[in-house]
PDB file of N, CA and C in Angstrom:
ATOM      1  N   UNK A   1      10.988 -21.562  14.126  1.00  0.00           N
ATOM      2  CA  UNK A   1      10.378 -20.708  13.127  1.00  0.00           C
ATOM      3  C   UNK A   1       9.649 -19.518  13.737  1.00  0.00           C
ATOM      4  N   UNK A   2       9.384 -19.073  15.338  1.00  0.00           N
ATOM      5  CA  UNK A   2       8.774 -18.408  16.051  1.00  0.00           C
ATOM      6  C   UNK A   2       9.522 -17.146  15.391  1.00  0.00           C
ATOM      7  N   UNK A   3      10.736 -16.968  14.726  1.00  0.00           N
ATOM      8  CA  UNK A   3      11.381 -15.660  14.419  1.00  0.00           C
ATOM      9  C   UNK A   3      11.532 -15.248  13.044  1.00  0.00           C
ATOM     10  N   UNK A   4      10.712 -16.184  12.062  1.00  0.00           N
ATOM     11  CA  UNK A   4      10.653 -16.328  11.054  1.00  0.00           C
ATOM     12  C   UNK A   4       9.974 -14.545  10.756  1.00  0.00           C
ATOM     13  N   UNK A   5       9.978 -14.246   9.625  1.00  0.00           N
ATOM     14  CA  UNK A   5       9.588 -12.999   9.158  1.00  0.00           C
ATOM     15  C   UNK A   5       7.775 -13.738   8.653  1.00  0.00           C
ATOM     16  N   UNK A   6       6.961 -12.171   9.086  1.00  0.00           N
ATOM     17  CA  UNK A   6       5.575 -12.498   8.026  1.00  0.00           C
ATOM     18  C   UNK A   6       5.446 -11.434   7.281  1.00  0.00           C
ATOM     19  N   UNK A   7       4.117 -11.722   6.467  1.00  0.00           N
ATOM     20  CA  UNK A   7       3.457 -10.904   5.288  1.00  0.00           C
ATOM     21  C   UNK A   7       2.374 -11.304   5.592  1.00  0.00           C
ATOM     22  N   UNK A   8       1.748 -10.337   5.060  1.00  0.00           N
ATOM     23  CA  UNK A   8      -0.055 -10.444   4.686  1.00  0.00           C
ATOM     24  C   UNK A   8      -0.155 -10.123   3.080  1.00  0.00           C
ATOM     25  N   UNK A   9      -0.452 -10.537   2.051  1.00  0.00           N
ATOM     26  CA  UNK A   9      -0.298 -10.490   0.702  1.00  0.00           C
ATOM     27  C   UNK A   9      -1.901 -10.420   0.251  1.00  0.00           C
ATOM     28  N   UNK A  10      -2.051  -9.000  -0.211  1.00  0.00           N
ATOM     29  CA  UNK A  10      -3.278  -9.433  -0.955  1.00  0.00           C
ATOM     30  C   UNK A  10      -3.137  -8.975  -2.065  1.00  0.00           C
ATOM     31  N   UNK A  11      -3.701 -10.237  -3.050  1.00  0.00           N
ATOM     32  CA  UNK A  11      -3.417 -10.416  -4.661  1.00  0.00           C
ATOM     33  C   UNK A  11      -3.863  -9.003  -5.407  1.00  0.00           C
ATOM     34  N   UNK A  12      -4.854  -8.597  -4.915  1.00  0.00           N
ATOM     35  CA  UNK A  12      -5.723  -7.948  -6.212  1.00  0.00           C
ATOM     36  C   UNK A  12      -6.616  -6.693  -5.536  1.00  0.00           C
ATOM     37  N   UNK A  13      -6.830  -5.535  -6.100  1.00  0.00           N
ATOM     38  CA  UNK A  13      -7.475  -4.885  -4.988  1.00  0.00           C
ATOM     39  C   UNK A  13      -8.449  -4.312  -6.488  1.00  0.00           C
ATOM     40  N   UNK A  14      -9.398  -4.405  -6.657  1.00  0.00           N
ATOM     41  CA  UNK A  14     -10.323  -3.978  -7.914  1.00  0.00           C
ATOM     42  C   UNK A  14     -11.633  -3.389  -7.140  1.00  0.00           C
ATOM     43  N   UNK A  15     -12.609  -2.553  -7.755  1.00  0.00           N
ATOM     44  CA  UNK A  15     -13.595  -2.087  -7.044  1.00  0.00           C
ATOM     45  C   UNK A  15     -14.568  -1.856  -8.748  1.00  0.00           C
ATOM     46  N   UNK A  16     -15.971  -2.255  -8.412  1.00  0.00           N
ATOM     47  CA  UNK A  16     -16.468  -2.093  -9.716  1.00  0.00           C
ATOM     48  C   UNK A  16     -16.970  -0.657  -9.866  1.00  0.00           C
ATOM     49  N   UNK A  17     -16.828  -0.096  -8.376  1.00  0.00           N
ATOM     50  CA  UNK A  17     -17.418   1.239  -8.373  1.00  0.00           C
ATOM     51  C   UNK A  17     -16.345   1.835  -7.356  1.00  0.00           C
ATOM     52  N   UNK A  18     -15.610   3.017  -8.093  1.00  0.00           N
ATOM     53  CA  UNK A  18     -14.344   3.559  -7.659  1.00  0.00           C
ATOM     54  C   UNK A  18     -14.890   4.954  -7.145  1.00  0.00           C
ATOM     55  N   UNK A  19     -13.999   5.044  -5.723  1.00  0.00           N
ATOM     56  CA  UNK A  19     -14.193   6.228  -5.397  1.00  0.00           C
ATOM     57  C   UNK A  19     -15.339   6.534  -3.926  1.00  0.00           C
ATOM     58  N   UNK A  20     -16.044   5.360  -3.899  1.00  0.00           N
ATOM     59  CA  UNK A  20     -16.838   5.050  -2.484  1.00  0.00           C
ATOM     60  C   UNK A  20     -16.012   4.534  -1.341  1.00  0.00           C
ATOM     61  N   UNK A  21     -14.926   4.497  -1.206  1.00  0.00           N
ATOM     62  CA  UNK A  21     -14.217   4.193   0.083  1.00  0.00           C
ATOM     63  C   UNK A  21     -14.217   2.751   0.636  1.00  0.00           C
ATOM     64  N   UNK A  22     -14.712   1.938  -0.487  1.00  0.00           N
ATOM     65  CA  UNK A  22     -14.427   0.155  -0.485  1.00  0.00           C
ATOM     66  C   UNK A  22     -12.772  -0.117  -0.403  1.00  0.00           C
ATOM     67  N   UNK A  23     -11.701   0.456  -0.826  1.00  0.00           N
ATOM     68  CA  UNK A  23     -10.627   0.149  -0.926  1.00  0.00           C
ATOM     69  C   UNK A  23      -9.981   0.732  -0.014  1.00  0.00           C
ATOM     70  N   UNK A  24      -9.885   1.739   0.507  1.00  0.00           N
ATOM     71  CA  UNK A  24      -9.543   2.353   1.376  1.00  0.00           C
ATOM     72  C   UNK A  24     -10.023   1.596   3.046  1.00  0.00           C
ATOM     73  N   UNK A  25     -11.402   1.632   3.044  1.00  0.00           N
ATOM     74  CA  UNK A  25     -12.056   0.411   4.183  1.00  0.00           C
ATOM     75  C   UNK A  25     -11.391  -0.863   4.664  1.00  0.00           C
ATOM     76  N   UNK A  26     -10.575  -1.625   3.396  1.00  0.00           N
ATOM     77  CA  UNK A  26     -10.511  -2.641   3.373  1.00  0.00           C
ATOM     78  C   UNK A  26      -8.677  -2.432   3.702  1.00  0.00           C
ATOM     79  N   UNK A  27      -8.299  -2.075   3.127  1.00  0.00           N
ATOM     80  CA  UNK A  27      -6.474  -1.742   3.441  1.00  0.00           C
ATOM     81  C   UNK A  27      -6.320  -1.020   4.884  1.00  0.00           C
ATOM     82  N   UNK A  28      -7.214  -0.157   5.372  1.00  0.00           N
ATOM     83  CA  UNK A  28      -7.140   0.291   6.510  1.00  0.00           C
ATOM     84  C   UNK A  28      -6.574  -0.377   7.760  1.00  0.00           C
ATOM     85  N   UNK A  29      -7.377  -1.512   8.463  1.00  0.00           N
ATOM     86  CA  UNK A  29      -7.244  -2.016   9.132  1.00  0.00           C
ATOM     87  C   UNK A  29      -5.822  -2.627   9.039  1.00  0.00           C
ATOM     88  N   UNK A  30      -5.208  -3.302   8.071  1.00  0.00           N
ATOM     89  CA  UNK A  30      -4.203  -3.442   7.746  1.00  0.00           C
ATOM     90  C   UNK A  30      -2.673  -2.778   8.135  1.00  0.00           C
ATOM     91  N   UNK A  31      -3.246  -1.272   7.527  1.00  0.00           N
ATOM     92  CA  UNK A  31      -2.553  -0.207   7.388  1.00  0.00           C
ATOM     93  C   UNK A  31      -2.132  -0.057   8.972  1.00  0.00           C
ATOM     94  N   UNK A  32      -3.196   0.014   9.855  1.00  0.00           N
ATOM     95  CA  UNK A  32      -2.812   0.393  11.269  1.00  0.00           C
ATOM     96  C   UNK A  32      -2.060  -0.411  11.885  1.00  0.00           C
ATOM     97  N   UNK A  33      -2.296  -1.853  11.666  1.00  0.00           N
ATOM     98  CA  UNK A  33      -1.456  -3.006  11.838  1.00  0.00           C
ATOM     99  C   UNK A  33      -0.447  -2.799  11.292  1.00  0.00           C
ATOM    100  N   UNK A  34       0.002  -2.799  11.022  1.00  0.00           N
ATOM    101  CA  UNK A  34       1.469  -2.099  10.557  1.00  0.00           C
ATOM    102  C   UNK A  34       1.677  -1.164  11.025  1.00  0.00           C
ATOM    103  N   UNK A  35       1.380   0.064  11.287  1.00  0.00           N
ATOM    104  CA  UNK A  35       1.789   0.804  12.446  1.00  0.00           C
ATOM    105  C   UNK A  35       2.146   0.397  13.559  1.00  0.00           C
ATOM    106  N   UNK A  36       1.092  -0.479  14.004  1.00  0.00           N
ATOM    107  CA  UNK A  36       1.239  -1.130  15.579  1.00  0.00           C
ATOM    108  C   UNK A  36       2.371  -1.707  15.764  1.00  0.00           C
ATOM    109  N   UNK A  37       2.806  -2.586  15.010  1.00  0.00           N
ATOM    110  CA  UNK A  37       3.931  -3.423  14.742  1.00  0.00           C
ATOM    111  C   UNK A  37       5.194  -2.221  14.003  1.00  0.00           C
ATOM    112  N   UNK A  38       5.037  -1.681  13.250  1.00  0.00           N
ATOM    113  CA  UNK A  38       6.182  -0.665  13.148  1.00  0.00           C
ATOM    114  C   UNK A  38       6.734  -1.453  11.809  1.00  0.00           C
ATOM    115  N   UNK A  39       6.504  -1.757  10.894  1.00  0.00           N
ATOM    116  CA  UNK A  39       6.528  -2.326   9.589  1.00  0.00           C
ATOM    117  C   UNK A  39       6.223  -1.703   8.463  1.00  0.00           C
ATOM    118  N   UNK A  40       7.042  -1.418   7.416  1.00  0.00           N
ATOM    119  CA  UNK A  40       6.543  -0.918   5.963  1.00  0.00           C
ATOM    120  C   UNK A  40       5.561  -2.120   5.623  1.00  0.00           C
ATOM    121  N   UNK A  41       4.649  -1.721   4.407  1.00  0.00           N
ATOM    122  CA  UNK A  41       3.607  -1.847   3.668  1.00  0.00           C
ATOM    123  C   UNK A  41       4.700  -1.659   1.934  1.00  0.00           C
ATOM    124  N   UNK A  42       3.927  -2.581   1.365  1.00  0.00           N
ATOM    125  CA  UNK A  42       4.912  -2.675  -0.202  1.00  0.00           C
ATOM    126  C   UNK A  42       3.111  -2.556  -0.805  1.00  0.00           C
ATOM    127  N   UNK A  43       3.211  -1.790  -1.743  1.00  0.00           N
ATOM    128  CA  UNK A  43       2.360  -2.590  -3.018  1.00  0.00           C
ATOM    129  C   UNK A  43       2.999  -2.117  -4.519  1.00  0.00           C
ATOM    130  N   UNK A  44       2.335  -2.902  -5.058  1.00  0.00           N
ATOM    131  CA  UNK A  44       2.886  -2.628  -6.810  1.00  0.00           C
ATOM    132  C   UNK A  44       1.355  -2.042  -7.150  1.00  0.00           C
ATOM    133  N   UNK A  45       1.509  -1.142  -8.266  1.00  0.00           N
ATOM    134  CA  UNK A  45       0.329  -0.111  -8.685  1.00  0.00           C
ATOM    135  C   UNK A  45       0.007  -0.087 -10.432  1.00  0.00           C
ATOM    136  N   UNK A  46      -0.415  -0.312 -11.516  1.00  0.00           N
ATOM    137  CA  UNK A  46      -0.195   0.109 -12.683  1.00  0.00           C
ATOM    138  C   UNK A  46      -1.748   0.779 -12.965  1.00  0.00           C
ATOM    139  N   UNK A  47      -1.774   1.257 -12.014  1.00  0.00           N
ATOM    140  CA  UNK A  47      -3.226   2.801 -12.403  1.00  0.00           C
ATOM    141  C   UNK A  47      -3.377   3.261 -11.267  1.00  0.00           C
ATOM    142  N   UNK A  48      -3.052   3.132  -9.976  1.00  0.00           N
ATOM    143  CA  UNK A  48      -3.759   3.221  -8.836  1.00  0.00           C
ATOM    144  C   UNK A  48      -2.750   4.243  -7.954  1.00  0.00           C
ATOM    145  N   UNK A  49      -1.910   4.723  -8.468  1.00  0.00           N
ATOM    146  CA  UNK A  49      -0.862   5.023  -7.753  1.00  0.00           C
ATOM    147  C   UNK A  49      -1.065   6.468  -6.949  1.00  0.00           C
ATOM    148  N   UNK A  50      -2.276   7.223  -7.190  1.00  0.00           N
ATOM    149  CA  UNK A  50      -2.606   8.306  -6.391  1.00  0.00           C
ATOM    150  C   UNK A  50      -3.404   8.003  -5.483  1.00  0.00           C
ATOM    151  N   UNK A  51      -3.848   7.295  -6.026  1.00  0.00           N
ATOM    152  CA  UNK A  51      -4.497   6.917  -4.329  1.00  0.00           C
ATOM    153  C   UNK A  51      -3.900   6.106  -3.575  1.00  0.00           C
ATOM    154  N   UNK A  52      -2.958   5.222  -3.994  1.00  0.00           N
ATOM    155  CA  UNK A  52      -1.804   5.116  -2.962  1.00  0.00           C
ATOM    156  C   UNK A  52      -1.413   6.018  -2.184  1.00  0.00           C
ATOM    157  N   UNK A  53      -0.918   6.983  -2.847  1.00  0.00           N
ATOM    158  CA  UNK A  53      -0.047   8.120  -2.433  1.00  0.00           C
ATOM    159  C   UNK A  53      -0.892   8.446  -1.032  1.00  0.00           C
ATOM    160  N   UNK A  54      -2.868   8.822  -1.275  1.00  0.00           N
ATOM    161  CA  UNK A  54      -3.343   9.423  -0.440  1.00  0.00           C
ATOM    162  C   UNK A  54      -3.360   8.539   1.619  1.00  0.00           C
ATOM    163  N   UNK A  55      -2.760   7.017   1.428  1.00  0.00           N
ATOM    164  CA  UNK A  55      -2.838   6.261   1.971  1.00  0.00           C
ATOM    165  C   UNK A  55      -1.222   6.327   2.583  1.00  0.00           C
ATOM    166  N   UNK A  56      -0.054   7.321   1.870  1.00  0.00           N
ATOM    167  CA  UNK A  56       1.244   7.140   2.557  1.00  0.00           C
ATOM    168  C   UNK A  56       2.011   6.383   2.098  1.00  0.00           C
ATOM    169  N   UNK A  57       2.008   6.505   0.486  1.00  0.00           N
ATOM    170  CA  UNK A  57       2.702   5.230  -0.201  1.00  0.00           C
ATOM    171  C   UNK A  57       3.349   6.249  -1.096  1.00  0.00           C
ATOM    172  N   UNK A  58       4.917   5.661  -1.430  1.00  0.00           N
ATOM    173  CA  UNK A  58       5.414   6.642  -2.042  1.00  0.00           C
ATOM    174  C   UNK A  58       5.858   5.756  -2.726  1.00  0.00           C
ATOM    175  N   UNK A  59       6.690   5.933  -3.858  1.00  0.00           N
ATOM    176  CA  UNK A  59       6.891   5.368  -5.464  1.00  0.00           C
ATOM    177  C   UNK A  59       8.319   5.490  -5.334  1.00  0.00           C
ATOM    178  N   UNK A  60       8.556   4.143  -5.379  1.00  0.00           N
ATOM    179  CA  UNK A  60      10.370   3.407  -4.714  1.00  0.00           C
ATOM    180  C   UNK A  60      10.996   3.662  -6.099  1.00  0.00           C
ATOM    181  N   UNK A  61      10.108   2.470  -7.052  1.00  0.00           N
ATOM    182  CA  UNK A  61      10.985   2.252  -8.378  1.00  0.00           C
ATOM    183  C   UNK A  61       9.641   2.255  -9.210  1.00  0.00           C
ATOM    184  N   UNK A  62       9.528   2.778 -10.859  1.00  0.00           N
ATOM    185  CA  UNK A  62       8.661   2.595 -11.809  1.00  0.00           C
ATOM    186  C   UNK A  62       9.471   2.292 -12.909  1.00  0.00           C
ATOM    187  N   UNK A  63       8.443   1.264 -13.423  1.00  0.00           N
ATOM    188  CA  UNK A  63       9.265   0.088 -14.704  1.00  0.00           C
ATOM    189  C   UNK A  63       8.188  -0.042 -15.535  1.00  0.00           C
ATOM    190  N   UNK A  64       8.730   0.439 -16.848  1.00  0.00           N
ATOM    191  CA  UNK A  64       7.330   0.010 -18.129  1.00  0.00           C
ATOM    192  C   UNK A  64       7.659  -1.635 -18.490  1.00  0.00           C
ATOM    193  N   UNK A  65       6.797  -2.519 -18.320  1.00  0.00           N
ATOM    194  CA  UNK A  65       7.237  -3.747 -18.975  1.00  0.00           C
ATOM    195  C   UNK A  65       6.374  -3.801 -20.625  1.00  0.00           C
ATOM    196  N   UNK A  66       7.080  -4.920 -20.949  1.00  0.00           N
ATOM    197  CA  UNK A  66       6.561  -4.826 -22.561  1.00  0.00           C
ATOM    198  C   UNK A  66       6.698  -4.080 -23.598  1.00  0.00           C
ATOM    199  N   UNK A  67       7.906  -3.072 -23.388  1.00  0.00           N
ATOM    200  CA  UNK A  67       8.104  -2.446 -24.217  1.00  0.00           C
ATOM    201  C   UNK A  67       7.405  -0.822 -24.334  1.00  0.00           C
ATOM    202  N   UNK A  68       7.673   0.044 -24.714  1.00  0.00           N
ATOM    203  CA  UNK A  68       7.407   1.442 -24.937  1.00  0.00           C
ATOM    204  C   UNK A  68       5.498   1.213 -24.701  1.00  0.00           C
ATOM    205  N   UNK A  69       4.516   0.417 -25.271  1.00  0.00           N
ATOM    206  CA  UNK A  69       3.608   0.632 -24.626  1.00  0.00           C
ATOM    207  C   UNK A  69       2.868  -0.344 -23.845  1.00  0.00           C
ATOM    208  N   UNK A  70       3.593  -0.336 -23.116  1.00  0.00           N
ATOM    209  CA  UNK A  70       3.250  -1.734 -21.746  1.00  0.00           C
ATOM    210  C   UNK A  70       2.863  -0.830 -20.697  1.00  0.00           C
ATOM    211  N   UNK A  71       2.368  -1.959 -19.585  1.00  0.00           N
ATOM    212  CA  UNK A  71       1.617  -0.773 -18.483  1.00  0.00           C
ATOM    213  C   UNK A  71       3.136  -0.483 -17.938  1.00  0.00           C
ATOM    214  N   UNK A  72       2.990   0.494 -17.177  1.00  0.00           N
ATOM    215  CA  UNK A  72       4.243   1.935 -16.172  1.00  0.00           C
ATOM    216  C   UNK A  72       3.839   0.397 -14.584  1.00  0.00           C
ATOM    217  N   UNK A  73       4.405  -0.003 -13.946  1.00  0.00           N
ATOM    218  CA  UNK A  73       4.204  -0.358 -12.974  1.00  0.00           C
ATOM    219  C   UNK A  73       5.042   0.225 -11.840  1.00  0.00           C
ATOM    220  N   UNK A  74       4.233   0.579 -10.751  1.00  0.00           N
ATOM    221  CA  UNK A  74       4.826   1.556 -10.271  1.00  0.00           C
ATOM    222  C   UNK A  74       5.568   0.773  -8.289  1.00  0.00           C
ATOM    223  N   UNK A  75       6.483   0.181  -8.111  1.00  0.00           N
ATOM    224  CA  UNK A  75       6.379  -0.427  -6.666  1.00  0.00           C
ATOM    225  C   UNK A  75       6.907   0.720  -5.709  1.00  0.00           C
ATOM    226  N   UNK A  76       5.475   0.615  -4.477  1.00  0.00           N
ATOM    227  CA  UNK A  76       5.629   1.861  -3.670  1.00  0.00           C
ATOM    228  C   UNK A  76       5.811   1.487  -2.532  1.00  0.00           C
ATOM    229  N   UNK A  77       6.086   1.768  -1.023  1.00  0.00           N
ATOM    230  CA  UNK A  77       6.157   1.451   0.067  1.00  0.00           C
ATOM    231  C   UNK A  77       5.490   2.722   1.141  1.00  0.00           C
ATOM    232  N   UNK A  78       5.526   2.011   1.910  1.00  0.00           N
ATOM    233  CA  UNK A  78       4.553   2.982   3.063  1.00  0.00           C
ATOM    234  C   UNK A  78       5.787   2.797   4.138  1.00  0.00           C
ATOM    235  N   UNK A  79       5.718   3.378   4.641  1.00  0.00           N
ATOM    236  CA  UNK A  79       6.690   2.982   6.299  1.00  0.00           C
ATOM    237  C   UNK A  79       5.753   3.644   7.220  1.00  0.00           C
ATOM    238  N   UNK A  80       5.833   2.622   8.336  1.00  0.00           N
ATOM    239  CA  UNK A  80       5.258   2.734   9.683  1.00  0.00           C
ATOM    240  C   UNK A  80       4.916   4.291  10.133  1.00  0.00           C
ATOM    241  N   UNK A  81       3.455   4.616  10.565  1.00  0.00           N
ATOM    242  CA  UNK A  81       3.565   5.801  10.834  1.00  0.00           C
ATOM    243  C   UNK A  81       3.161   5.576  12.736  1.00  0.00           C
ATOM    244  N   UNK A  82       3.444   6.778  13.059  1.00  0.00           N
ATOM    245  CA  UNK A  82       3.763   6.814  14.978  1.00  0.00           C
ATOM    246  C   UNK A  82       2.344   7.045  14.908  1.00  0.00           C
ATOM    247  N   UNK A  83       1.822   6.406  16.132  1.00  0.00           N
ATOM    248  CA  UNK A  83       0.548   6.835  16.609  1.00  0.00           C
ATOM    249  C   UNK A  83       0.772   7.845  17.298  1.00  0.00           C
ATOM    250  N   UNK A  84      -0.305   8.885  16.960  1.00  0.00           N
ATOM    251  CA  UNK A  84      -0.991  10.509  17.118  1.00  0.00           C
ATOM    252  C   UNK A  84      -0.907  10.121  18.927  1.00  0.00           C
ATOM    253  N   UNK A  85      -0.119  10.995  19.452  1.00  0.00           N
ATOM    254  CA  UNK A  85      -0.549  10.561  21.106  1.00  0.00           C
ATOM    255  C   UNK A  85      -0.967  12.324  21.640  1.00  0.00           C
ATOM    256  N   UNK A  86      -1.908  12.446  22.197  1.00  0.00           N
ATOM    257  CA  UNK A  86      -2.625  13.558  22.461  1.00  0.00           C
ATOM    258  C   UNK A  86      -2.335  14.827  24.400  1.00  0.00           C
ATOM    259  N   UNK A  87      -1.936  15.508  24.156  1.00  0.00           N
ATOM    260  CA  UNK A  87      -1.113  16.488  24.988  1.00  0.00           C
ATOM    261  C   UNK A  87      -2.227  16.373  25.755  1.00  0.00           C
ATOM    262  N   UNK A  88      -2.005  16.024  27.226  1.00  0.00           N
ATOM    263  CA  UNK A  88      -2.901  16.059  28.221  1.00  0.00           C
ATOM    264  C   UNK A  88      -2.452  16.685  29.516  1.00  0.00           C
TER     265      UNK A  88
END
């Protein structure tokens, strides 16, 4: 199983106060890890999807469920970005 595929899955990303850099803080570390390793990032979005965007997430497929007024859910992916290496 040493070649088995992983994930890191986190359920829910909510903030009671939007816009202080709690969500961003917290996906970060993540985010670079996945760089390091050279791995896309998936999330699904149904409000959040610009600030995805500001994080390198772009919008694969969007699907209204429930009918004409159900939430827009939006599934986006990130792909691996190269670490910045500096001209010396």
């Amino acid at each position: 199983m040493a070649d088995a595929p992983f994930y890191y899955h986190l359920n829910l990303l909510a903030c009671k106060k939007p816009r202080l850099g709690y969500a961003t803080a917290l996906l970060q570390p993540m985010l670079e890890r996945a760089d390091a390793l050279g791995v896309p990032c998936y999330v699904e979005s149904d409000g959040a999807t610009a600030f995805y965007q500001t994080l390198g997430f772009t919008t694969r497929v969007a699907k209204r469920f429930g009918g004409d007024d159900g939430p827009l859910v939006c599934f986006m992916r990130r792909n691996p970005r190269q670490a910045l290496v500096s001209a010396q």
